[in-house]
C-alpha atoms as a PDB file:
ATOM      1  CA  UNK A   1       0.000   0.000   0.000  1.00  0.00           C
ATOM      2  CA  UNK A   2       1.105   3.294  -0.873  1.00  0.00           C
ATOM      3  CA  UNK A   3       1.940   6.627   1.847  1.00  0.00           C
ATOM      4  CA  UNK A   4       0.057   9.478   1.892  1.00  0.00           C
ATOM      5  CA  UNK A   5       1.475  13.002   0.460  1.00  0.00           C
ATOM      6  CA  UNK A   6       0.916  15.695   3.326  1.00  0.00           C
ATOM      7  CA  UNK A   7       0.678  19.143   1.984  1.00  0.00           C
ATOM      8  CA  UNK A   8       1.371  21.277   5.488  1.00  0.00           C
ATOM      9  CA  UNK A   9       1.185  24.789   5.463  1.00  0.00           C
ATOM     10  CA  UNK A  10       3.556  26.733   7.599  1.00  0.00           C
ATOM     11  CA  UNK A  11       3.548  30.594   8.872  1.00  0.00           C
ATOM     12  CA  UNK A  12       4.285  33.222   6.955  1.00  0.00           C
ATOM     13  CA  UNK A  13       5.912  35.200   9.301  1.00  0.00           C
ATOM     14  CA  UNK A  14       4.234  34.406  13.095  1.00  0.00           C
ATOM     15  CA  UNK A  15       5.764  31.087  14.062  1.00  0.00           C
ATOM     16  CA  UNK A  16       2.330  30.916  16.363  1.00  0.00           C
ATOM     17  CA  UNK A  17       0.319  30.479  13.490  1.00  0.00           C
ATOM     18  CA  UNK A  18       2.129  26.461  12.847  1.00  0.00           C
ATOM     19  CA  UNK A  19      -0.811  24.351  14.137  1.00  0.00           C
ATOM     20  CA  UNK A  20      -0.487  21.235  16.472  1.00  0.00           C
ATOM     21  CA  UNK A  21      -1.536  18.901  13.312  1.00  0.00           C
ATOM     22  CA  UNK A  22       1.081  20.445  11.485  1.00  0.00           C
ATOM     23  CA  UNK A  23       3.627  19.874  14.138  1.00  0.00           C
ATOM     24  CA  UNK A  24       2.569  16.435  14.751  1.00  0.00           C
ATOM     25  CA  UNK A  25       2.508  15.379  11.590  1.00  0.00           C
ATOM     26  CA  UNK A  26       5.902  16.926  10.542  1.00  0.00           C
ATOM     27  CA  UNK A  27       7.368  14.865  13.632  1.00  0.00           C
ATOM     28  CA  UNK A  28       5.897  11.556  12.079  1.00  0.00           C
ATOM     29  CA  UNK A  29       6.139  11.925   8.477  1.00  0.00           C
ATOM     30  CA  UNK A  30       9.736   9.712   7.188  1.00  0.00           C
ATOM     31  CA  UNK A  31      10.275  12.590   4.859  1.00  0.00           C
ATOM     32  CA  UNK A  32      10.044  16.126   4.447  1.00  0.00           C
ATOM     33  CA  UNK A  33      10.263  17.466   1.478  1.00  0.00           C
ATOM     34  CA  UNK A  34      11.503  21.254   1.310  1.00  0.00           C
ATOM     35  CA  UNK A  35      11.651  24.524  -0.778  1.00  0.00           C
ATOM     36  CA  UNK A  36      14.927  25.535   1.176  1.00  0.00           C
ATOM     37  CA  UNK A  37      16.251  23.239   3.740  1.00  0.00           C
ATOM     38  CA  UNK A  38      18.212  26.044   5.136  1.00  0.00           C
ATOM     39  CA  UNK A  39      15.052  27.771   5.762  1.00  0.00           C
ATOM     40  CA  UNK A  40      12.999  24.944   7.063  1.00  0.00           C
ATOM     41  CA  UNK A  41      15.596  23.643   9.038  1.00  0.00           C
ATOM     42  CA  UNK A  42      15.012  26.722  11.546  1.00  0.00           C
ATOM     43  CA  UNK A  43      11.236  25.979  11.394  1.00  0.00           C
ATOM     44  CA  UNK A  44      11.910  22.774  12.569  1.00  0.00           C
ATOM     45  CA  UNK A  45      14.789  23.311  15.301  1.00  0.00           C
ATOM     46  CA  UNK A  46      12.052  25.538  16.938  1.00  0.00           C
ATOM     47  CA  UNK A  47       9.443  23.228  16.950  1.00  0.00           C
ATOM     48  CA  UNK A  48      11.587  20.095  18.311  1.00  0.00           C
ATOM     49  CA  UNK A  49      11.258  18.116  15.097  1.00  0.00           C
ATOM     50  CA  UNK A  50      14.178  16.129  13.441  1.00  0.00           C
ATOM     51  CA  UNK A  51      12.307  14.211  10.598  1.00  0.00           C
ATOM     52  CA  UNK A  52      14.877  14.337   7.759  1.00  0.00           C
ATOM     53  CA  UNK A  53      14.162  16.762   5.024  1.00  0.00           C
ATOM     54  CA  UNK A  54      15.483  16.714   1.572  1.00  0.00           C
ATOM     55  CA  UNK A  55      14.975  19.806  -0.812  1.00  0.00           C
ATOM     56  CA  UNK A  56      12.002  19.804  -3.766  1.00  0.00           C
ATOM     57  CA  UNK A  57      12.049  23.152  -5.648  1.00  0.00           C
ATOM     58  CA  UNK A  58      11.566  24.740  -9.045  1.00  0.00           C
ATOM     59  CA  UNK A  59      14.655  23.740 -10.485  1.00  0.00           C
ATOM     60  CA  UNK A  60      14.170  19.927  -9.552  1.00  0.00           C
ATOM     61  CA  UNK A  61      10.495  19.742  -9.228  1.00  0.00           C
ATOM     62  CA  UNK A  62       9.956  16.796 -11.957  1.00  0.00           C
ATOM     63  CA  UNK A  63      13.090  14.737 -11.619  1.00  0.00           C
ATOM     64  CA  UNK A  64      12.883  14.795  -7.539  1.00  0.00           C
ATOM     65  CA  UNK A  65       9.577  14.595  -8.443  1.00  0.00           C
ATOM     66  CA  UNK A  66       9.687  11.060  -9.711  1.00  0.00           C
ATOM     67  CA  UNK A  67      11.922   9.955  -6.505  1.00  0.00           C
ATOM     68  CA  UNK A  68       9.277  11.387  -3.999  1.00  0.00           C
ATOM     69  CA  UNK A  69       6.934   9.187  -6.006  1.00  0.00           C
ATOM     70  CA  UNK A  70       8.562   5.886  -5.967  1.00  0.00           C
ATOM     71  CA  UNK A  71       9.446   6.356  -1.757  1.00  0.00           C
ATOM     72  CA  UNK A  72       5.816   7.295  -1.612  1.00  0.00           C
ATOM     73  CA  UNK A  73       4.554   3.919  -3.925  1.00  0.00           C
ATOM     74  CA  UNK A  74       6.749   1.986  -1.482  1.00  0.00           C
ATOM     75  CA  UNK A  75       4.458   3.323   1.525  1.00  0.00           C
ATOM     76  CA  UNK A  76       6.529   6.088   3.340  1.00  0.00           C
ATOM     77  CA  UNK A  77       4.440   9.090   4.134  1.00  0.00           C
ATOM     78  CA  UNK A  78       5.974  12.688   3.276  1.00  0.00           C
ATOM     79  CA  UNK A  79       4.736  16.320   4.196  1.00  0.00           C
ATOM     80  CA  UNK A  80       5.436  19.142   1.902  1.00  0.00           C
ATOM     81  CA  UNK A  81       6.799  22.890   2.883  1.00  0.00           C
ATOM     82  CA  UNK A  82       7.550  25.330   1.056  1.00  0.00           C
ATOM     83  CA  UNK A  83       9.281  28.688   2.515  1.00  0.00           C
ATOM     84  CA  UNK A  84       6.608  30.044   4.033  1.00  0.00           C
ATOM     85  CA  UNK A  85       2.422  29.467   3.503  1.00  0.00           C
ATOM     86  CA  UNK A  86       0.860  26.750   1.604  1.00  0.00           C
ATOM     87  CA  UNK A  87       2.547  24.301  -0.822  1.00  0.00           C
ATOM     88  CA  UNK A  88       1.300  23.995  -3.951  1.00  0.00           C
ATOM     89  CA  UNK A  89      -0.104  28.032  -4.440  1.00  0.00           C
ATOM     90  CA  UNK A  90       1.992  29.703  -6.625  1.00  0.00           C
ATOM     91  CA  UNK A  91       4.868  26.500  -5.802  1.00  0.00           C
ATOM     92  CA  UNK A  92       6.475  23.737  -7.584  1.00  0.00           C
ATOM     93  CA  UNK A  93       3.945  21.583  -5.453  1.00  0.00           C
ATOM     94  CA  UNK A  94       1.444  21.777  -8.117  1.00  0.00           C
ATOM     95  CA  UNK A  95       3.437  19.116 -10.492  1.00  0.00           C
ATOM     96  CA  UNK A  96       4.129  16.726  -7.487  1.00  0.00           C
ATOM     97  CA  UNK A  97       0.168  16.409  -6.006  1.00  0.00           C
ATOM     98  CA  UNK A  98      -0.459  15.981  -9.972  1.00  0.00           C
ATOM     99  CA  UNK A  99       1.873  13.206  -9.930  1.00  0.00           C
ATOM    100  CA  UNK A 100       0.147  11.359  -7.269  1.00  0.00           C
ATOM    101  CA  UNK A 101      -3.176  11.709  -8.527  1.00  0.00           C
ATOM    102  CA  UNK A 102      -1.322  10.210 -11.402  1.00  0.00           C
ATOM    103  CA  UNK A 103      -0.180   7.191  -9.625  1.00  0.00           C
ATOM    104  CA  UNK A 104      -3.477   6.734  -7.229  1.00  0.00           C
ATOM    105  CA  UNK A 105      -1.483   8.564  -4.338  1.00  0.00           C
ATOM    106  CA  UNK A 106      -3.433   9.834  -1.338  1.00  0.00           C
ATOM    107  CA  UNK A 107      -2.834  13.754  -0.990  1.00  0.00           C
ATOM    108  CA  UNK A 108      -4.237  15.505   1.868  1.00  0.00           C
ATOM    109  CA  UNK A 109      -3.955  19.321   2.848  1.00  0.00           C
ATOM    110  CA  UNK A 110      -2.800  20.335   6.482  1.00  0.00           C
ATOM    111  CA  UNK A 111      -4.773  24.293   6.411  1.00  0.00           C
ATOM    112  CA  UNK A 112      -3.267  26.944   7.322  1.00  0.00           C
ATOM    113  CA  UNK A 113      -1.608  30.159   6.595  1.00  0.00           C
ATOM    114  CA  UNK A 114      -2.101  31.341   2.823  1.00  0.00           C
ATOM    115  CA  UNK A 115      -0.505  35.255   1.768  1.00  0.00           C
ATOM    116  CA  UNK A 116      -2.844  35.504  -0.330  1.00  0.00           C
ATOM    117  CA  UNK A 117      -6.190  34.868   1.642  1.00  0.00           C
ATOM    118  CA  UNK A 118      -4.824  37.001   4.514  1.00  0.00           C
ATOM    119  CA  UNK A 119      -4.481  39.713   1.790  1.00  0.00           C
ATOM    120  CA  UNK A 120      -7.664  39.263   0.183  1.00  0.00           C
ATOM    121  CA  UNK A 121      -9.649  39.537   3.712  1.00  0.00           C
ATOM    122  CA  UNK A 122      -7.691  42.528   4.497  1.00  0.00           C
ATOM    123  CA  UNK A 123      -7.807  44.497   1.435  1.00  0.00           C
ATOM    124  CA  UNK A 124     -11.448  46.081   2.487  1.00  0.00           C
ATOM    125  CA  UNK A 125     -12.190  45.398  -1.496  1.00  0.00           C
ATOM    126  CA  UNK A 126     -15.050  42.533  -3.156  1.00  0.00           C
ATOM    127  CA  UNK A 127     -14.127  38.972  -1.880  1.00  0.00           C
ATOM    128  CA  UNK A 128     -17.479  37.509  -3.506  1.00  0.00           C
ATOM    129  CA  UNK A 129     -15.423  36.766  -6.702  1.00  0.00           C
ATOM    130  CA  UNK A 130     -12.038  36.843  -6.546  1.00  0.00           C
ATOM    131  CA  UNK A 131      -9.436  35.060  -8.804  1.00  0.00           C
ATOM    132  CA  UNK A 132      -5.424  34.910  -7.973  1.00  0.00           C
ATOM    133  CA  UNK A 133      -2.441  35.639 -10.274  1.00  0.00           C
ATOM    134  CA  UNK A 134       0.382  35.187  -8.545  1.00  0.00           C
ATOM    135  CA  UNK A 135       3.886  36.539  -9.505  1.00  0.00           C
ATOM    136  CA  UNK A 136       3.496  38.013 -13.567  1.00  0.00           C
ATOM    137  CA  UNK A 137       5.709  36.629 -15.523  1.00  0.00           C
ATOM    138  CA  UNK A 138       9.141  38.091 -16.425  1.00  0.00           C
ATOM    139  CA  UNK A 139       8.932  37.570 -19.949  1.00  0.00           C
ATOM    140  CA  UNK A 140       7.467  40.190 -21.789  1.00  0.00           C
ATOM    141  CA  UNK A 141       5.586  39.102 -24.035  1.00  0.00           C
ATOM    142  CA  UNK A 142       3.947  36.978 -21.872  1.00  0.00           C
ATOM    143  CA  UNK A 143       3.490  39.547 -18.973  1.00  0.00           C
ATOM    144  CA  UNK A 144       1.881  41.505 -22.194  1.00  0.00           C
ATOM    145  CA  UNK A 145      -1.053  39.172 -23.145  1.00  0.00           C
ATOM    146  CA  UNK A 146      -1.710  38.341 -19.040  1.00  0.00           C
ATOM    147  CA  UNK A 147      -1.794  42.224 -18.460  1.00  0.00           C
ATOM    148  CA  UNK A 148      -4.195  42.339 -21.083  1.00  0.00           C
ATOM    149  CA  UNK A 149      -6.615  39.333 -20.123  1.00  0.00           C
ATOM    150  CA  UNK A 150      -6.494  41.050 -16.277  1.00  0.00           C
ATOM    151  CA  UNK A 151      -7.484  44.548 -17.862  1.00  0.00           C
ATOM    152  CA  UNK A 152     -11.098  42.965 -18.710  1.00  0.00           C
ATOM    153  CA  UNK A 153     -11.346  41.080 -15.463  1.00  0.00           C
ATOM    154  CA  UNK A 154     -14.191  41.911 -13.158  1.00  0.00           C
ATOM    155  CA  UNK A 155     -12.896  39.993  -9.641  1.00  0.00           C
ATOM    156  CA  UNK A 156     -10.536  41.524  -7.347  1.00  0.00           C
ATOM    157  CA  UNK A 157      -7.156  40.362  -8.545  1.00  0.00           C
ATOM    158  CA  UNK A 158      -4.373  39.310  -6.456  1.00  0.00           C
ATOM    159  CA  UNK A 159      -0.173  39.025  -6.809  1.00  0.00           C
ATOM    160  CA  UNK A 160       2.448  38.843  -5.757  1.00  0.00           C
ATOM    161  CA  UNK A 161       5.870  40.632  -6.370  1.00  0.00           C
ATOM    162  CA  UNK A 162       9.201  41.204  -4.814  1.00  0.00           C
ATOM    163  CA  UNK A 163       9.936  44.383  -3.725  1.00  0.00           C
ATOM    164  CA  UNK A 164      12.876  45.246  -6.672  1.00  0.00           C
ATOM    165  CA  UNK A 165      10.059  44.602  -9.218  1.00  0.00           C
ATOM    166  CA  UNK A 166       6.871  46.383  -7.353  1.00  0.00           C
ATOM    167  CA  UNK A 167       7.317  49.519  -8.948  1.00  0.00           C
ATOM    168  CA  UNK A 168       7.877  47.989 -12.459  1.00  0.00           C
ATOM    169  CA  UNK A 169       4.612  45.811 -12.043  1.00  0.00           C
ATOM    170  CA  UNK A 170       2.789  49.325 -10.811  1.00  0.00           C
ATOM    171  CA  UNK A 171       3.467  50.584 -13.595  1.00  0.00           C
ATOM    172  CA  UNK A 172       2.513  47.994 -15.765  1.00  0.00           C
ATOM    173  CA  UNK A 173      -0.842  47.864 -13.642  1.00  0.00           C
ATOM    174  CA  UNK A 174      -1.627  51.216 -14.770  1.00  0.00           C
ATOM    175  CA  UNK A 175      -0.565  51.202 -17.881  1.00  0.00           C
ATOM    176  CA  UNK A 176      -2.882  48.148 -18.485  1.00  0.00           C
ATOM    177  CA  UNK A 177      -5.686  48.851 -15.991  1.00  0.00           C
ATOM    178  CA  UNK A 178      -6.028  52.183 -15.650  1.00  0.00           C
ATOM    179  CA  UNK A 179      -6.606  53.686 -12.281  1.00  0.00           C
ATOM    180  CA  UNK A 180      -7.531  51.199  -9.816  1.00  0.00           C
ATOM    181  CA  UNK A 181      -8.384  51.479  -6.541  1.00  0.00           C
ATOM    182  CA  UNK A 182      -5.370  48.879  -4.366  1.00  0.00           C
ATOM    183  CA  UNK A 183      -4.333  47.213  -1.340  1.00  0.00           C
ATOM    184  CA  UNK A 184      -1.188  46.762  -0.760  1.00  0.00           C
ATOM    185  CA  UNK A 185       0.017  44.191   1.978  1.00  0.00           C
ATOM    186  CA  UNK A 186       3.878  43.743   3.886  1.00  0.00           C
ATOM    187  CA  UNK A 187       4.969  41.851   6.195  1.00  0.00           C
ATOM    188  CA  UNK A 188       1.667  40.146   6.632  1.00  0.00           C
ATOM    189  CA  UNK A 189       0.923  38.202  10.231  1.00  0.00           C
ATOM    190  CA  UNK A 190       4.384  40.097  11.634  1.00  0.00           C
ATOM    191  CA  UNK A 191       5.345  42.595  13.801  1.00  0.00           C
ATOM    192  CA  UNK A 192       5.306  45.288  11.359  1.00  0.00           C
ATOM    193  CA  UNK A 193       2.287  44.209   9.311  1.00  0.00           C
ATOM    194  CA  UNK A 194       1.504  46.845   6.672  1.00  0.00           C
ATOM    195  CA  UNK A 195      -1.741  46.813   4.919  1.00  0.00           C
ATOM    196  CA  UNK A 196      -2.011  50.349   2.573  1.00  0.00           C
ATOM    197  CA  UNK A 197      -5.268  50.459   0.821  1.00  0.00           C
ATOM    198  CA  UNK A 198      -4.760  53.153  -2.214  1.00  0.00           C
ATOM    199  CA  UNK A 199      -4.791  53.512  -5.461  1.00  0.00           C
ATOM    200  CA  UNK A 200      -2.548  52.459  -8.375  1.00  0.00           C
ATOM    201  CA  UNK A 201      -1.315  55.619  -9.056  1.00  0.00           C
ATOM    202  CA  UNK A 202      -1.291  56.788  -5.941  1.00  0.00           C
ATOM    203  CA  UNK A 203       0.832  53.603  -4.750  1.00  0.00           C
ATOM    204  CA  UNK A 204       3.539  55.002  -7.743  1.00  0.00           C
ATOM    205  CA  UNK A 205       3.953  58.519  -6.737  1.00  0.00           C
ATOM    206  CA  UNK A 206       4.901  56.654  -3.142  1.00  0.00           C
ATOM    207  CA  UNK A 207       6.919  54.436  -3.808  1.00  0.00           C
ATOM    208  CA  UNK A 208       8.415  57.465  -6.130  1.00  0.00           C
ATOM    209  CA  UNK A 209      10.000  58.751  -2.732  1.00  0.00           C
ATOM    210  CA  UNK A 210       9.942  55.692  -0.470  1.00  0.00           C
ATOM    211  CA  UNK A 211      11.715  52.247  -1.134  1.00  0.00           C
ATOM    212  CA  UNK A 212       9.909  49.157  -0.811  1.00  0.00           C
ATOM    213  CA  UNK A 213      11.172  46.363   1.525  1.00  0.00           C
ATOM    214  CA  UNK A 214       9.460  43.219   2.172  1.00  0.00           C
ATOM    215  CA  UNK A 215       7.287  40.729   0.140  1.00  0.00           C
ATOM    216  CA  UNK A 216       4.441  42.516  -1.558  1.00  0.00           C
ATOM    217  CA  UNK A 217       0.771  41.011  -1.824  1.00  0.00           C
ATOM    218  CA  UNK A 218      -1.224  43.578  -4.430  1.00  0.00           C
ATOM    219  CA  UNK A 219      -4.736  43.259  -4.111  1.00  0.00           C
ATOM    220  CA  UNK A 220      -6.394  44.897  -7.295  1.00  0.00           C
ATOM    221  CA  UNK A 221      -9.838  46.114  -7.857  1.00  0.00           C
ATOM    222  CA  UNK A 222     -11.860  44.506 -10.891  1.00  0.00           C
ATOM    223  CA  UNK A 223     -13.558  46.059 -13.585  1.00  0.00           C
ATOM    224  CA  UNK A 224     -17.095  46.881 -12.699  1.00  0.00           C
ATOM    225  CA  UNK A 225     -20.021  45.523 -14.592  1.00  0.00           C
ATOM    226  CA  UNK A 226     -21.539  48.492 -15.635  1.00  0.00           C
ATOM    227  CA  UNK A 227     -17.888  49.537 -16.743  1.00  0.00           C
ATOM    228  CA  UNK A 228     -17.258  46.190 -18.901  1.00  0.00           C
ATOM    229  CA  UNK A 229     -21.001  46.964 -20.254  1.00  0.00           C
ATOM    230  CA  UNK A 230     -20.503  50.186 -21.484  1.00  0.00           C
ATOM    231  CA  UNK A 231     -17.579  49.249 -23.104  1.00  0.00           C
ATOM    232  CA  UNK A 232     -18.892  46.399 -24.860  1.00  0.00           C
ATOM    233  CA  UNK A 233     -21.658  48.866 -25.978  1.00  0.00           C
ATOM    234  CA  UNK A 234     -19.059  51.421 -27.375  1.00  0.00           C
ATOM    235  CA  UNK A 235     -17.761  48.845 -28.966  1.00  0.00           C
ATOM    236  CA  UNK A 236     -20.660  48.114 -31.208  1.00  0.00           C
ATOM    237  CA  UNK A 237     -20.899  51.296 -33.119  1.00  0.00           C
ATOM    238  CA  UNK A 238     -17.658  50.293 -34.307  1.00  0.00           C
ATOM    239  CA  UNK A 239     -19.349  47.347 -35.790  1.00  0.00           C
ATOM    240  CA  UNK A 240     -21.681  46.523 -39.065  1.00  0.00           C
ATOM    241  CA  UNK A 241     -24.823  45.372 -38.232  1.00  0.00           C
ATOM    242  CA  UNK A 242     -23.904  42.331 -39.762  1.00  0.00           C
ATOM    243  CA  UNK A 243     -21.436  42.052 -37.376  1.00  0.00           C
ATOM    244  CA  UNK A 244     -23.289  42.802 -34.391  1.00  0.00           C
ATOM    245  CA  UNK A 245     -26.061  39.872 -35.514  1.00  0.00           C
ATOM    246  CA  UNK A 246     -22.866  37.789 -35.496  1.00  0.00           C
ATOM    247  CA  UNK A 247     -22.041  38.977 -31.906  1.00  0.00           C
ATOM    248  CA  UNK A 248     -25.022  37.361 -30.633  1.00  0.00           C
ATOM    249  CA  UNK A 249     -25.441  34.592 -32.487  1.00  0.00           C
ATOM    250  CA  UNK A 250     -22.011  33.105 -31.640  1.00  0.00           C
ATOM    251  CA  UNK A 251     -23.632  33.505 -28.113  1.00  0.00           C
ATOM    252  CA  UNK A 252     -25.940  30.793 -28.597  1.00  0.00           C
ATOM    253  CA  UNK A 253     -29.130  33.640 -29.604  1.00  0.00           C
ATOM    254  CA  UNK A 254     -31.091  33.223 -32.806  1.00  0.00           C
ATOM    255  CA  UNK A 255     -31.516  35.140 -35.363  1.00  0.00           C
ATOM    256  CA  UNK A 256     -34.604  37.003 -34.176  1.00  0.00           C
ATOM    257  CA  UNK A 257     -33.571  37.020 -30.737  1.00  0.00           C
ATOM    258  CA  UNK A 258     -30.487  38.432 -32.289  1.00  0.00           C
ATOM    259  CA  UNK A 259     -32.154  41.158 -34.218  1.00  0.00           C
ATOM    260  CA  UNK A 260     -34.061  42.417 -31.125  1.00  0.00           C
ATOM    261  CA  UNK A 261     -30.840  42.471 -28.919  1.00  0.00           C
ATOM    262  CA  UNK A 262     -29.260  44.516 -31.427  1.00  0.00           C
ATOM    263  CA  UNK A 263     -32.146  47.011 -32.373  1.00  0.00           C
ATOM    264  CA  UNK A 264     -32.159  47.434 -27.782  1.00  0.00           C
ATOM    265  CA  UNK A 265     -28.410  48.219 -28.135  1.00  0.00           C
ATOM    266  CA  UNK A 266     -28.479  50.705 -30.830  1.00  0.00           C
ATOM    267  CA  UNK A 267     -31.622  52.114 -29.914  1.00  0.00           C
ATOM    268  CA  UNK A 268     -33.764  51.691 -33.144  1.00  0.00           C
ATOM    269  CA  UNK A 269     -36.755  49.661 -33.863  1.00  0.00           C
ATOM    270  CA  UNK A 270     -36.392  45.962 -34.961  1.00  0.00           C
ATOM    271  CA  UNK A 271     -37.835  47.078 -38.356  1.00  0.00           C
ATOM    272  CA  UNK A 272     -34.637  48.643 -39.055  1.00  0.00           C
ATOM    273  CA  UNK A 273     -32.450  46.099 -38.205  1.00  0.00           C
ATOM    274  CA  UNK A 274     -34.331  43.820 -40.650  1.00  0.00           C
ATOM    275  CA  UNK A 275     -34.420  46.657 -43.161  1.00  0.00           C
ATOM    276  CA  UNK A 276     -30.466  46.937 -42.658  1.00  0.00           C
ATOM    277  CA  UNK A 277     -29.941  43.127 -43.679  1.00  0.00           C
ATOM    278  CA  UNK A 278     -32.914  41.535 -45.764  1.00  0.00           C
ATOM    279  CA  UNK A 279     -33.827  44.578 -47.502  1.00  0.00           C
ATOM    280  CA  UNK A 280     -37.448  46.773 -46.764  1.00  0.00           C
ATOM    281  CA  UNK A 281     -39.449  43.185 -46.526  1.00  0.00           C
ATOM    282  CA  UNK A 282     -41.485  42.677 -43.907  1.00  0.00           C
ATOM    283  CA  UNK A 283     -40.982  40.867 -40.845  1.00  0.00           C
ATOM    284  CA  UNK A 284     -42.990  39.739 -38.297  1.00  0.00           C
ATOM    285  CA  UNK A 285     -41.505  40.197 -34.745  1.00  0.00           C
END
């Protein structure tokens, strides 16, 4: 019979925050599988535990991968860390609990400290619909088209960034986005917790004068409905009405349904939408 795969979240900052479960289960595990030993390690000296640990990060995470697998498949049980949080969110961890499913591997999840949950809850901004984005990525076309897809997006957004690239990604924000009303979190659970709601450009002309320190959490606020509406609505008298029929037809509507969408959005009677594509027949709506 296989082990199990323990995915145990650690603190982010307040050692206090390390549940019992975690504790116990990182003192009975026969592996622990690490981010950074050398930062684990001190995680572990202050909670009395000396299960070994050997390291699992981005640069190994399919080969060491495959070796976690085969000690799990033989029936040893192993909890992962990462530096600080929980595995698997914006981690290598992701390929490894794919792996088990893979292999019919029992994962569990140990709960506990998450950045960016504490950040969302904080933020004072929507946490009905949120989604997360996690650090963008360096390259640039690729930060490009994700800057681009989050510019439409109507949750709060959250990421994360390091604080030599915060005023970069600010700038990128608002350059992308717009004006934005933001949250910015530091040091988040520690003594000097920081939590700076403001607004995008408000957060640049600070940072203009003041140097960030610390591990950033951005919390972002989404496009509003009525703003992503009126958009979309500016967008048709761009169109033909050909293409506007087309709009809402790939949407599932048909064709009359269609025409009476797009006679409400232009403000016209159906008759003229009909006139505009079949000629001055008549219709019957």
């Amino acid at each position: 019979m296989s082990g199990t795969l323990y995915l145990c979240a650690t603190p982010i900052g307040n050692l206090a925050d390390m549940t019992p479960r975690a504790v116990d289960t990182l003192r009975t595990v026969d592996l622990i599988a690490a981010e950074d030993t050398r930062n684990s390690i001190k995680l572990l000296n202050h909670f009395d535990i000396h299960t070994p640990m050997t390291s699992y990060h981005e640069y190994n995470k399919v080969e060491k991968a495959k070796q976690l697998i085969a000690r799990l498949l033989s029936g040893e049980n192993i909890a992962l860390v990462t530096d600080a949080g929980t595995p698997a969110i914006s981690d290598p961890g992701e390929v490894l609990v794919g792996m088990c499913h893979e292999n019919g591997i029992t994962v569990t999840s140990l709960p506990g400290p998450a950045a960016c949950i504490s950040a969302l809850i904080l933020s004072g901004l929507s946490t009905r619909r949120f989604c997360f984005e996690g650090f963008l990525p360096a390259d640039k076309k690729e930060r490009r088209k994700i800057l681009e897809e989050l510019a439409s997006e109507s949750r709060t957004m959250i990421l994360y960034e390091a604080p030599h690239h915060l005023v970069r990604t600010l700038e990128d924000l608002c350059e992308a986005l717009g004006d934005r009303r933001l949250t910015l979190c530091r040091e988040l659970t520690k003594k000097f917790e920081t939590v700076m709601p403001t607004t995008l450009l408000q957060a640049l002309d600070y940072y203009g004068g003041e140097e960030p320190r610390g591990e950033y959490v951005l919390v972002v606020e989404g496009k509003s409905r009525d703003e992503k509406r009126k958009e979309e609505i500016d967008s048709w008298k761009t169109m033909t009405v050909e293409q506007h029929m087309a709009y809402y037809e790939r949407q599932g509507l048909d064709h009359k349904s269609a025409m009476k969408q797009v006679a409400k959005d232009r403000g016209v009677g159906k008759r003229e939408i009909y006139a505009c594509l079949h000629g001055n027949g008549e219709e019957e709506f």
